[in-house]
PDB file of N, CA and C in Angstrom:
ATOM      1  N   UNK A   1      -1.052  21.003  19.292  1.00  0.00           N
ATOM      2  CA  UNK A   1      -0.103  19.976  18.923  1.00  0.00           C
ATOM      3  C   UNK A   1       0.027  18.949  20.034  1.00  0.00           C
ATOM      4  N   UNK A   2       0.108  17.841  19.406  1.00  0.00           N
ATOM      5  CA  UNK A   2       0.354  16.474  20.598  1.00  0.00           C
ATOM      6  C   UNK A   2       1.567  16.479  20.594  1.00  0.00           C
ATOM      7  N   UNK A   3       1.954  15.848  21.624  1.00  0.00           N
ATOM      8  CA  UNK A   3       3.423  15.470  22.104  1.00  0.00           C
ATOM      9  C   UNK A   3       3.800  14.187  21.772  1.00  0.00           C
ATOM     10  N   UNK A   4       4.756  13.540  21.038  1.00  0.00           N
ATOM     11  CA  UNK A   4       5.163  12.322  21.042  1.00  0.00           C
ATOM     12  C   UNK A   4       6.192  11.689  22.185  1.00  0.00           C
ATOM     13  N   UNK A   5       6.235  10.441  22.320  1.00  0.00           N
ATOM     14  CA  UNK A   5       7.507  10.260  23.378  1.00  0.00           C
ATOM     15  C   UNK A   5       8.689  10.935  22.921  1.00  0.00           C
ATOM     16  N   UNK A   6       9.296  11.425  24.127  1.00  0.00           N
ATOM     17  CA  UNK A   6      10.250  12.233  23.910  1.00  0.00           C
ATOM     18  C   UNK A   6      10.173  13.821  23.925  1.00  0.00           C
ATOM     19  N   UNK A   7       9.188  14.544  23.692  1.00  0.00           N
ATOM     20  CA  UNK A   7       8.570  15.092  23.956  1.00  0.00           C
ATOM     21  C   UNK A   7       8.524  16.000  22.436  1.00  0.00           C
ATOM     22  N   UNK A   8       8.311  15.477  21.260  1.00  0.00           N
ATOM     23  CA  UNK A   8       9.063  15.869  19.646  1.00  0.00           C
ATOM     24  C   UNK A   8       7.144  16.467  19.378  1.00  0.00           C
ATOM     25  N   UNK A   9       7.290  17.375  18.988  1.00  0.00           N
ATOM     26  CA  UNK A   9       5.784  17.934  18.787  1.00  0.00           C
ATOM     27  C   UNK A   9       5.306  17.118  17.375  1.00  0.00           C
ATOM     28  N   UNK A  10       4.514  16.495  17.431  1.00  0.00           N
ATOM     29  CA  UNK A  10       3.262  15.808  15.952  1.00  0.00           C
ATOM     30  C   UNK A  10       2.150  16.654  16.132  1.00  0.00           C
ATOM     31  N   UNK A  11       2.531  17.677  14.730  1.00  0.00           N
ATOM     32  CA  UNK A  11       0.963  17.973  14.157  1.00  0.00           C
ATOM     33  C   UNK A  11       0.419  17.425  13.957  1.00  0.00           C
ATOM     34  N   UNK A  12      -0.551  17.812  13.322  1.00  0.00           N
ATOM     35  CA  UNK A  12      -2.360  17.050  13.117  1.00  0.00           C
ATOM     36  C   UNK A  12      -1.636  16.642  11.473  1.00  0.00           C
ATOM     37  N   UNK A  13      -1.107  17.442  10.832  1.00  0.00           N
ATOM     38  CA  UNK A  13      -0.781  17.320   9.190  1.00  0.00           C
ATOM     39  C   UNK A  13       0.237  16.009   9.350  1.00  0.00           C
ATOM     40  N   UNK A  14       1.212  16.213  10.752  1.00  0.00           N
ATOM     41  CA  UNK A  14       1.694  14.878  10.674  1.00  0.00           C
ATOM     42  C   UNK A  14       1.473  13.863  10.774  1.00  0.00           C
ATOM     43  N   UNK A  15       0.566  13.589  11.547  1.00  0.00           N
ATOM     44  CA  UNK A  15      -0.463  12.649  12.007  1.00  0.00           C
ATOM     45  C   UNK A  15      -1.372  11.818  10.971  1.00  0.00           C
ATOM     46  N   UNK A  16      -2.000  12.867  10.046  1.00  0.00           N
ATOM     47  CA  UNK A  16      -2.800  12.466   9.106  1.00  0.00           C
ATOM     48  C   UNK A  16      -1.630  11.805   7.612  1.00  0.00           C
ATOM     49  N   UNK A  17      -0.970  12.814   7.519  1.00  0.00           N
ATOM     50  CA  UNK A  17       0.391  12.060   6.278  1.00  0.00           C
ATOM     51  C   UNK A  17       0.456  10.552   6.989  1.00  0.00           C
ATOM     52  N   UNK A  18       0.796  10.729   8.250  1.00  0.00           N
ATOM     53  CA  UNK A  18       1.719   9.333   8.428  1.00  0.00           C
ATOM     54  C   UNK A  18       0.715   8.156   8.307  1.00  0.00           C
ATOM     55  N   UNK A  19      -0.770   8.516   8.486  1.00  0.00           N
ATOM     56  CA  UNK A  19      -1.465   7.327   8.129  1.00  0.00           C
ATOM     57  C   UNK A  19      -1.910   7.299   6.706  1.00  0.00           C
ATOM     58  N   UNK A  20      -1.210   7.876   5.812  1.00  0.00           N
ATOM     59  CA  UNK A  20      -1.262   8.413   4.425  1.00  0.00           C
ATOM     60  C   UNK A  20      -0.458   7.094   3.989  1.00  0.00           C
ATOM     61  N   UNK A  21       1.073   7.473   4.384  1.00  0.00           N
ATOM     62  CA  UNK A  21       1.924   7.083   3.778  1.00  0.00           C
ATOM     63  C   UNK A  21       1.924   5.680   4.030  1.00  0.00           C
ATOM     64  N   UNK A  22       1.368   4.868   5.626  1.00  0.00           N
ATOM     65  CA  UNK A  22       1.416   3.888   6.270  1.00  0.00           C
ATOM     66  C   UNK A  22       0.385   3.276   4.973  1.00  0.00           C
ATOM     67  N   UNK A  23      -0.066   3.674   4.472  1.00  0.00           N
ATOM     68  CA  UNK A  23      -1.562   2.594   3.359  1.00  0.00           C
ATOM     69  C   UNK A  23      -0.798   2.726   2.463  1.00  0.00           C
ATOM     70  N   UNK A  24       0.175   3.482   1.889  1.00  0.00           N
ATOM     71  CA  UNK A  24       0.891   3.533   0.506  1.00  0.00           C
ATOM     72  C   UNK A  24       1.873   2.510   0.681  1.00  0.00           C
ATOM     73  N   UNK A  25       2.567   2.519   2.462  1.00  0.00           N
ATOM     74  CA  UNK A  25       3.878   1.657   2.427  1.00  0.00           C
ATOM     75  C   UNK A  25       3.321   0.079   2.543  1.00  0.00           C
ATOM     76  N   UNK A  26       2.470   0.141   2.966  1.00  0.00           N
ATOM     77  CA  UNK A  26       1.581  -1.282   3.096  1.00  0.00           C
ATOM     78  C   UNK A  26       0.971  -2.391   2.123  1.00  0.00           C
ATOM     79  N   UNK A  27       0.686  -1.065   1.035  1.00  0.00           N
ATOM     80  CA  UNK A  27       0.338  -1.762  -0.725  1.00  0.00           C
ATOM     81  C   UNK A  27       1.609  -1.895  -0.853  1.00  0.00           C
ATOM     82  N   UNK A  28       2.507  -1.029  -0.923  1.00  0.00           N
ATOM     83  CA  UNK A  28       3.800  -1.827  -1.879  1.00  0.00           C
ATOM     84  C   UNK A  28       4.580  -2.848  -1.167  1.00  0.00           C
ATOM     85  N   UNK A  29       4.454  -3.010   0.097  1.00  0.00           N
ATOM     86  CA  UNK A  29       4.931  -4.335   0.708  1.00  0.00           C
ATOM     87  C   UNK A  29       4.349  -5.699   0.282  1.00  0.00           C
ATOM     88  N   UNK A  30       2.880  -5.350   0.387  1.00  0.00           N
ATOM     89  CA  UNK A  30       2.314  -6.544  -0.014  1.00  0.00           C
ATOM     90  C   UNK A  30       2.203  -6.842  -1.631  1.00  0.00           C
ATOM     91  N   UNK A  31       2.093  -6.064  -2.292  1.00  0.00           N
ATOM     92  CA  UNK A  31       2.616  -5.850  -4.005  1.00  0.00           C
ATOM     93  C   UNK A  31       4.064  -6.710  -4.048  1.00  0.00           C
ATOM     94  N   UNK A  32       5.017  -6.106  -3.592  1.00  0.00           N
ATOM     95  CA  UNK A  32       6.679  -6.373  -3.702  1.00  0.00           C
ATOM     96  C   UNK A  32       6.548  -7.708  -3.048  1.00  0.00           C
ATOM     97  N   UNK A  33       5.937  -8.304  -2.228  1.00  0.00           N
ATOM     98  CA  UNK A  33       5.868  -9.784  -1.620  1.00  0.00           C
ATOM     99  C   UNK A  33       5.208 -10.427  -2.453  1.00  0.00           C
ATOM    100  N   UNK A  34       4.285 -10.538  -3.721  1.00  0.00           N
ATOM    101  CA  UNK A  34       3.453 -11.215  -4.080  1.00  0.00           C
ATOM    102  C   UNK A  34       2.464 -12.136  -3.259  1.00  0.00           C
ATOM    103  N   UNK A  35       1.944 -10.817  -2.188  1.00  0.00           N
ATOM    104  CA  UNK A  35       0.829 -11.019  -1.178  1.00  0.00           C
ATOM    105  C   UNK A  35      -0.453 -10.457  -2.059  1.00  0.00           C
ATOM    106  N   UNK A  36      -0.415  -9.525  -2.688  1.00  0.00           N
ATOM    107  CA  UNK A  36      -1.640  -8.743  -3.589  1.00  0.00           C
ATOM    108  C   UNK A  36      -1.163  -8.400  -4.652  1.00  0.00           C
ATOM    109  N   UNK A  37      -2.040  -8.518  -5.804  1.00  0.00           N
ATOM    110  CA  UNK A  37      -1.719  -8.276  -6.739  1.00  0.00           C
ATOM    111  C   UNK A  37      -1.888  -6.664  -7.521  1.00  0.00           C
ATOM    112  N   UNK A  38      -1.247  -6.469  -8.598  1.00  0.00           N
ATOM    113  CA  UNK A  38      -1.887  -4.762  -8.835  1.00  0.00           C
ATOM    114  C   UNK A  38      -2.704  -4.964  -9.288  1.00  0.00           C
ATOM    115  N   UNK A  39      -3.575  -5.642  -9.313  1.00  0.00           N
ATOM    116  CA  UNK A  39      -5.077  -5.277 -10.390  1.00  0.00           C
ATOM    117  C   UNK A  39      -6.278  -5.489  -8.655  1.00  0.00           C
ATOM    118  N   UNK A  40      -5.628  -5.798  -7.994  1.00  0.00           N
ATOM    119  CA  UNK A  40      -6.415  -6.029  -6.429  1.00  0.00           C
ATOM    120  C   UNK A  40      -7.035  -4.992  -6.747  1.00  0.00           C
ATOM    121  N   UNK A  41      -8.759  -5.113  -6.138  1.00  0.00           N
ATOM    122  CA  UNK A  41      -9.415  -3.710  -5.349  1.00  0.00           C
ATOM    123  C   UNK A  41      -8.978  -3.668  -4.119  1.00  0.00           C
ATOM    124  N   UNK A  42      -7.993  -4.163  -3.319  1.00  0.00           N
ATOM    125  CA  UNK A  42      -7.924  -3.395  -1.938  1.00  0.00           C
ATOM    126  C   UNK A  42      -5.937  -2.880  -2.215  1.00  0.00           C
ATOM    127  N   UNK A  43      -5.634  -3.575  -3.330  1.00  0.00           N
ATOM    128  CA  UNK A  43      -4.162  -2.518  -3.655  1.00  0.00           C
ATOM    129  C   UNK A  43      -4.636  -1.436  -3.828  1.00  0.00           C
ATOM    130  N   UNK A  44      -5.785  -1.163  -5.338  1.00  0.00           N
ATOM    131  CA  UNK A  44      -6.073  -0.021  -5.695  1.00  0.00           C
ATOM    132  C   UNK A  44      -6.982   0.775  -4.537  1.00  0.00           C
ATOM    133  N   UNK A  45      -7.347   0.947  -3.664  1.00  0.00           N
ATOM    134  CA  UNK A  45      -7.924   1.297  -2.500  1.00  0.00           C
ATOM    135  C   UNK A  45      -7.093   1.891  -1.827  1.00  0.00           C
ATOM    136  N   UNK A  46      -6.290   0.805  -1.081  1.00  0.00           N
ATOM    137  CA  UNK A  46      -5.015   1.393   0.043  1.00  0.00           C
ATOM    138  C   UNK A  46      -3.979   2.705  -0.877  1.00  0.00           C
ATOM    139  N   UNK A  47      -4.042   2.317  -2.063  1.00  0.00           N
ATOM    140  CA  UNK A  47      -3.266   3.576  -3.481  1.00  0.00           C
ATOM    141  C   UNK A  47      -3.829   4.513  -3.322  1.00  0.00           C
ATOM    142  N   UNK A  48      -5.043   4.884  -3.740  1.00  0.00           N
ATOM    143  CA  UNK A  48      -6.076   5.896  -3.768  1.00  0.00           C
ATOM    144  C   UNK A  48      -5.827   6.526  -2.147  1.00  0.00           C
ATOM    145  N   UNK A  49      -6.648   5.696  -0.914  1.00  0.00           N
ATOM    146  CA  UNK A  49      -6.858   6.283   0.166  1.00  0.00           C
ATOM    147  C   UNK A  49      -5.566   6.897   0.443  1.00  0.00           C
ATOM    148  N   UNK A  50      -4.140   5.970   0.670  1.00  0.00           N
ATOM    149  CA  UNK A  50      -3.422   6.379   1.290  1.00  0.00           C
ATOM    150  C   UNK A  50      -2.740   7.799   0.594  1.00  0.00           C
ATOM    151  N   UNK A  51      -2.949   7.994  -0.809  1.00  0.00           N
ATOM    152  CA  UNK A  51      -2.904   9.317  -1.357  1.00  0.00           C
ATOM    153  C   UNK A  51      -3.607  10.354  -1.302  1.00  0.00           C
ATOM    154  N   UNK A  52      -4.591  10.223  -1.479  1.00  0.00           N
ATOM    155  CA  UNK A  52      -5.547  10.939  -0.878  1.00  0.00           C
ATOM    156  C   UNK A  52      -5.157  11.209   0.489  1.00  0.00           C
ATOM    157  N   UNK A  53      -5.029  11.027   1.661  1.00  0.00           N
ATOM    158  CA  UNK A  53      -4.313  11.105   2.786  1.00  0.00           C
ATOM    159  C   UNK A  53      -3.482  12.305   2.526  1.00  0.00           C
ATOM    160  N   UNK A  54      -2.100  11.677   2.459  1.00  0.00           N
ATOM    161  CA  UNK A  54      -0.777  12.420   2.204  1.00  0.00           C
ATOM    162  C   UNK A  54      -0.980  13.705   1.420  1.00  0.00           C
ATOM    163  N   UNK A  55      -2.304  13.774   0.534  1.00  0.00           N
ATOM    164  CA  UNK A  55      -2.142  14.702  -0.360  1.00  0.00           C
ATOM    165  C   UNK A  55      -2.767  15.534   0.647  1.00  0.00           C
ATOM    166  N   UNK A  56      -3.606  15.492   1.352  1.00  0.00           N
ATOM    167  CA  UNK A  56      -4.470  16.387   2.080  1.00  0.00           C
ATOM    168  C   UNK A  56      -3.239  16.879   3.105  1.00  0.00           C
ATOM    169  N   UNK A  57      -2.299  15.968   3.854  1.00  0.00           N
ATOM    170  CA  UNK A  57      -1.309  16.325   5.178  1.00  0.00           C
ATOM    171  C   UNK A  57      -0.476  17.252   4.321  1.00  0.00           C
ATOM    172  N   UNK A  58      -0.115  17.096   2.962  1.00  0.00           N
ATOM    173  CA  UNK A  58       0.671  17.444   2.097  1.00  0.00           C
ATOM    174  C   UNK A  58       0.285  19.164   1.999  1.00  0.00           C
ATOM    175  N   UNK A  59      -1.301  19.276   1.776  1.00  0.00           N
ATOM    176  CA  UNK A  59      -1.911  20.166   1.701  1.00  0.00           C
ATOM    177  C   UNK A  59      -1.920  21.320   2.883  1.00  0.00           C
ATOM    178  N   UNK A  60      -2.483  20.827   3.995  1.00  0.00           N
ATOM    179  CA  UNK A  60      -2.911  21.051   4.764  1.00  0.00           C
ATOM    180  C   UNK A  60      -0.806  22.322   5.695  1.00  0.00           C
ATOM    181  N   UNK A  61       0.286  21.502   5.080  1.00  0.00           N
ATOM    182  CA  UNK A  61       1.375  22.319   5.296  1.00  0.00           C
ATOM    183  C   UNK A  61       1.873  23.064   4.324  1.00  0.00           C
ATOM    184  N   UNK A  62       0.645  23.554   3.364  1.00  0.00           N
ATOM    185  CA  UNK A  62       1.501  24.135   1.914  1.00  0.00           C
ATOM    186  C   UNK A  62       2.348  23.413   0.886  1.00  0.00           C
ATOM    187  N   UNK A  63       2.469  22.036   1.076  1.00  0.00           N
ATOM    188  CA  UNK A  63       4.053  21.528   0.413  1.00  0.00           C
ATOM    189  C   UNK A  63       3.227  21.144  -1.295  1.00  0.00           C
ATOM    190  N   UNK A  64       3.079  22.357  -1.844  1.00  0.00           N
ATOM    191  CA  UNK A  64       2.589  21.788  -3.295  1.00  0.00           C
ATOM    192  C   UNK A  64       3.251  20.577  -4.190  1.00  0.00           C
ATOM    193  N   UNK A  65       4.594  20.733  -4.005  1.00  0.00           N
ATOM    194  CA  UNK A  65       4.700  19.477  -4.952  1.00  0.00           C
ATOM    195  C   UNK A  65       4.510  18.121  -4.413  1.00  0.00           C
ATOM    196  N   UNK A  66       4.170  18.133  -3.712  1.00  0.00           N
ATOM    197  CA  UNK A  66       3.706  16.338  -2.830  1.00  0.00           C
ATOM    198  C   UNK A  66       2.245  16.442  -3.074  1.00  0.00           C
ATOM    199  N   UNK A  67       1.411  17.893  -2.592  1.00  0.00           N
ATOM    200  CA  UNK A  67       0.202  17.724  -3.301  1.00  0.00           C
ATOM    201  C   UNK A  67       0.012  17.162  -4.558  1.00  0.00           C
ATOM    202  N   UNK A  68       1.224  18.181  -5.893  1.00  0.00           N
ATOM    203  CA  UNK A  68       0.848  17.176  -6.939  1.00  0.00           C
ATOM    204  C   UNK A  68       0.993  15.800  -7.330  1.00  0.00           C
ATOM    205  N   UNK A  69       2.052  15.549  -6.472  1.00  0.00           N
ATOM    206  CA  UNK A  69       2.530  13.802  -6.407  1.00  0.00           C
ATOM    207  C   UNK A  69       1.539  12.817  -6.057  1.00  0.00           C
ATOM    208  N   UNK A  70       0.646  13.464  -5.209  1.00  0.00           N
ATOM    209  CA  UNK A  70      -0.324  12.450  -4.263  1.00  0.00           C
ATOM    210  C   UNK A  70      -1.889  12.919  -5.217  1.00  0.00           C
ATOM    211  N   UNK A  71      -2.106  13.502  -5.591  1.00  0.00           N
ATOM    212  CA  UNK A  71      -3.009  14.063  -6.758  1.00  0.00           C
ATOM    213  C   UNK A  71      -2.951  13.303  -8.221  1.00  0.00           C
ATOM    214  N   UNK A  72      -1.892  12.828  -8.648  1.00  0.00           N
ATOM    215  CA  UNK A  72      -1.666  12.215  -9.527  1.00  0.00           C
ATOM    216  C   UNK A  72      -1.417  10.530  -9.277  1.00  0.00           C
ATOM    217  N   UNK A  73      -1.130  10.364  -7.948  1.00  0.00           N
ATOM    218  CA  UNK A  73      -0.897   8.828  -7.330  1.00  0.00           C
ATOM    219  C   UNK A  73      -2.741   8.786  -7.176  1.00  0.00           C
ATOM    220  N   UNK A  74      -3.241   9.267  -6.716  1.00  0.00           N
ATOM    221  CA  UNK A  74      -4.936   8.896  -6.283  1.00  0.00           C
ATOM    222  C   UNK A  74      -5.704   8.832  -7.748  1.00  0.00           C
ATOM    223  N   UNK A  75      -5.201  10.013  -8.491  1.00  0.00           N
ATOM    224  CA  UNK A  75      -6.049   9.471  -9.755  1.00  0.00           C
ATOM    225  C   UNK A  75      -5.789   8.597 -10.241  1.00  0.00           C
ATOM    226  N   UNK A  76      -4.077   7.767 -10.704  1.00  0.00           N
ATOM    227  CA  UNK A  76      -4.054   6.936 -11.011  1.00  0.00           C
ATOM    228  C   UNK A  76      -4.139   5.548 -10.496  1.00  0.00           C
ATOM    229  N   UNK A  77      -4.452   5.393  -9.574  1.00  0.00           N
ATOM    230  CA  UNK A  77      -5.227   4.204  -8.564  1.00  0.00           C
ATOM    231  C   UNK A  77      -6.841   4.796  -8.795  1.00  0.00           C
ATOM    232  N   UNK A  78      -7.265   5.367  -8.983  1.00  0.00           N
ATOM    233  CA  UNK A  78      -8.356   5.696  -9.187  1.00  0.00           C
ATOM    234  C   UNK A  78      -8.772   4.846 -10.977  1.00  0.00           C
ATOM    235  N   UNK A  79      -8.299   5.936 -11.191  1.00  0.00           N
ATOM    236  CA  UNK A  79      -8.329   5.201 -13.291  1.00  0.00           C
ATOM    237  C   UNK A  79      -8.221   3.135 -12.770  1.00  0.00           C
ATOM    238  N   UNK A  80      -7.562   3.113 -12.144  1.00  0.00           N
ATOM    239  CA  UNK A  80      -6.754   1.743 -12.565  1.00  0.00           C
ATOM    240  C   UNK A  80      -8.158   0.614 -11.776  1.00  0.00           C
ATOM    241  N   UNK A  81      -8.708   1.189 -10.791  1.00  0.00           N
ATOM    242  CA  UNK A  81      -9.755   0.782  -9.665  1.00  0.00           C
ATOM    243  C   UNK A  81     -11.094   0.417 -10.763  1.00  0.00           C
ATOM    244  N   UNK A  82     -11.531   1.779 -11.692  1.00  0.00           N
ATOM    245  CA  UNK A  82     -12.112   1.551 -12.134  1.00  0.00           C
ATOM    246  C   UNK A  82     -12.187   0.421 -13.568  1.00  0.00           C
ATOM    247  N   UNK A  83     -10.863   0.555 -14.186  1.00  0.00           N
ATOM    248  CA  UNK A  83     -10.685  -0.293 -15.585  1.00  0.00           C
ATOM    249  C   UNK A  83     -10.879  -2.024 -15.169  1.00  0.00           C
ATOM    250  N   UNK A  84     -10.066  -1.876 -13.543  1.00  0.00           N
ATOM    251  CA  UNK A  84     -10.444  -3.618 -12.934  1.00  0.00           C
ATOM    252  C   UNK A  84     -11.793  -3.664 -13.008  1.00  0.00           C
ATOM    253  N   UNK A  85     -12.651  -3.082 -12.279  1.00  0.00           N
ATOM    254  CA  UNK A  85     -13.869  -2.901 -11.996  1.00  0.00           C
ATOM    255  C   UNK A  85     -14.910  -3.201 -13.437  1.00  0.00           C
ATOM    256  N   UNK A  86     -13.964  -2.007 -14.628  1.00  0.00           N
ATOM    257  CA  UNK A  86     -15.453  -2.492 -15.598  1.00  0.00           C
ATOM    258  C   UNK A  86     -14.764  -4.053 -16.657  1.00  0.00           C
ATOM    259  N   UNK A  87     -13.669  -4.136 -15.802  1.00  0.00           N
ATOM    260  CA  UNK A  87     -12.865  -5.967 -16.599  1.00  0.00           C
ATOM    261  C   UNK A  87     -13.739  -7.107 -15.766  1.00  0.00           C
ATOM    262  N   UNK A  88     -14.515  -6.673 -14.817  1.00  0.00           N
ATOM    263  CA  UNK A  88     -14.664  -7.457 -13.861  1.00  0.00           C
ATOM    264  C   UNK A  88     -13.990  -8.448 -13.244  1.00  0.00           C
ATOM    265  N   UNK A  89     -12.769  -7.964 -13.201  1.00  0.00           N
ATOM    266  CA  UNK A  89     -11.782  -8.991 -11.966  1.00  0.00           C
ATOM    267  C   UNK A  89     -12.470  -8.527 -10.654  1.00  0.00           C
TER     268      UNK A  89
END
């Protein structure tokens, strides 16, 4: 385990969530600003990855129901990645 300032122990599971959640909080900032749009490939990207992420940190401490939360957030940025994709936006 690393030490954060202060001396507050960050796991590796924390470590990896928080750059999980940092791509999830980042799409919906720029979503909620009308900086990107939802049909974006890099909304649906930062959706997917940053779930994918969280689901694994999610994983990686046992916490099943965030697994399924982040399992169901990646597929559906997933589904949504591809329907842009065959609309060709």
């Amino acid at each position: 385990m690393a030490r954060a300032h202060g001396g507050v122990a960050v796991s590796a599971a924390d470590a990896i969530g928080s750059v999980g959640v940092a791509l999830l909080l980042v799409a919906f900032f720029l979503n909620a600003f009308g900086w990107i749009g939802r049909e974006a490939r890099a909304y649906q990207l930062m959706n997917l990855a940053g779930a994918a992420i969280a689901g694994w940190a999610s994983w990686m401490i046992g916490y099943l129901p965030f697994v399924v939360l982040e399992a169901t957030w990646a597929a559906v940025a997933l589904a949504a990645l591809v329907r842009t994709q065959r609309r060709g936006a």
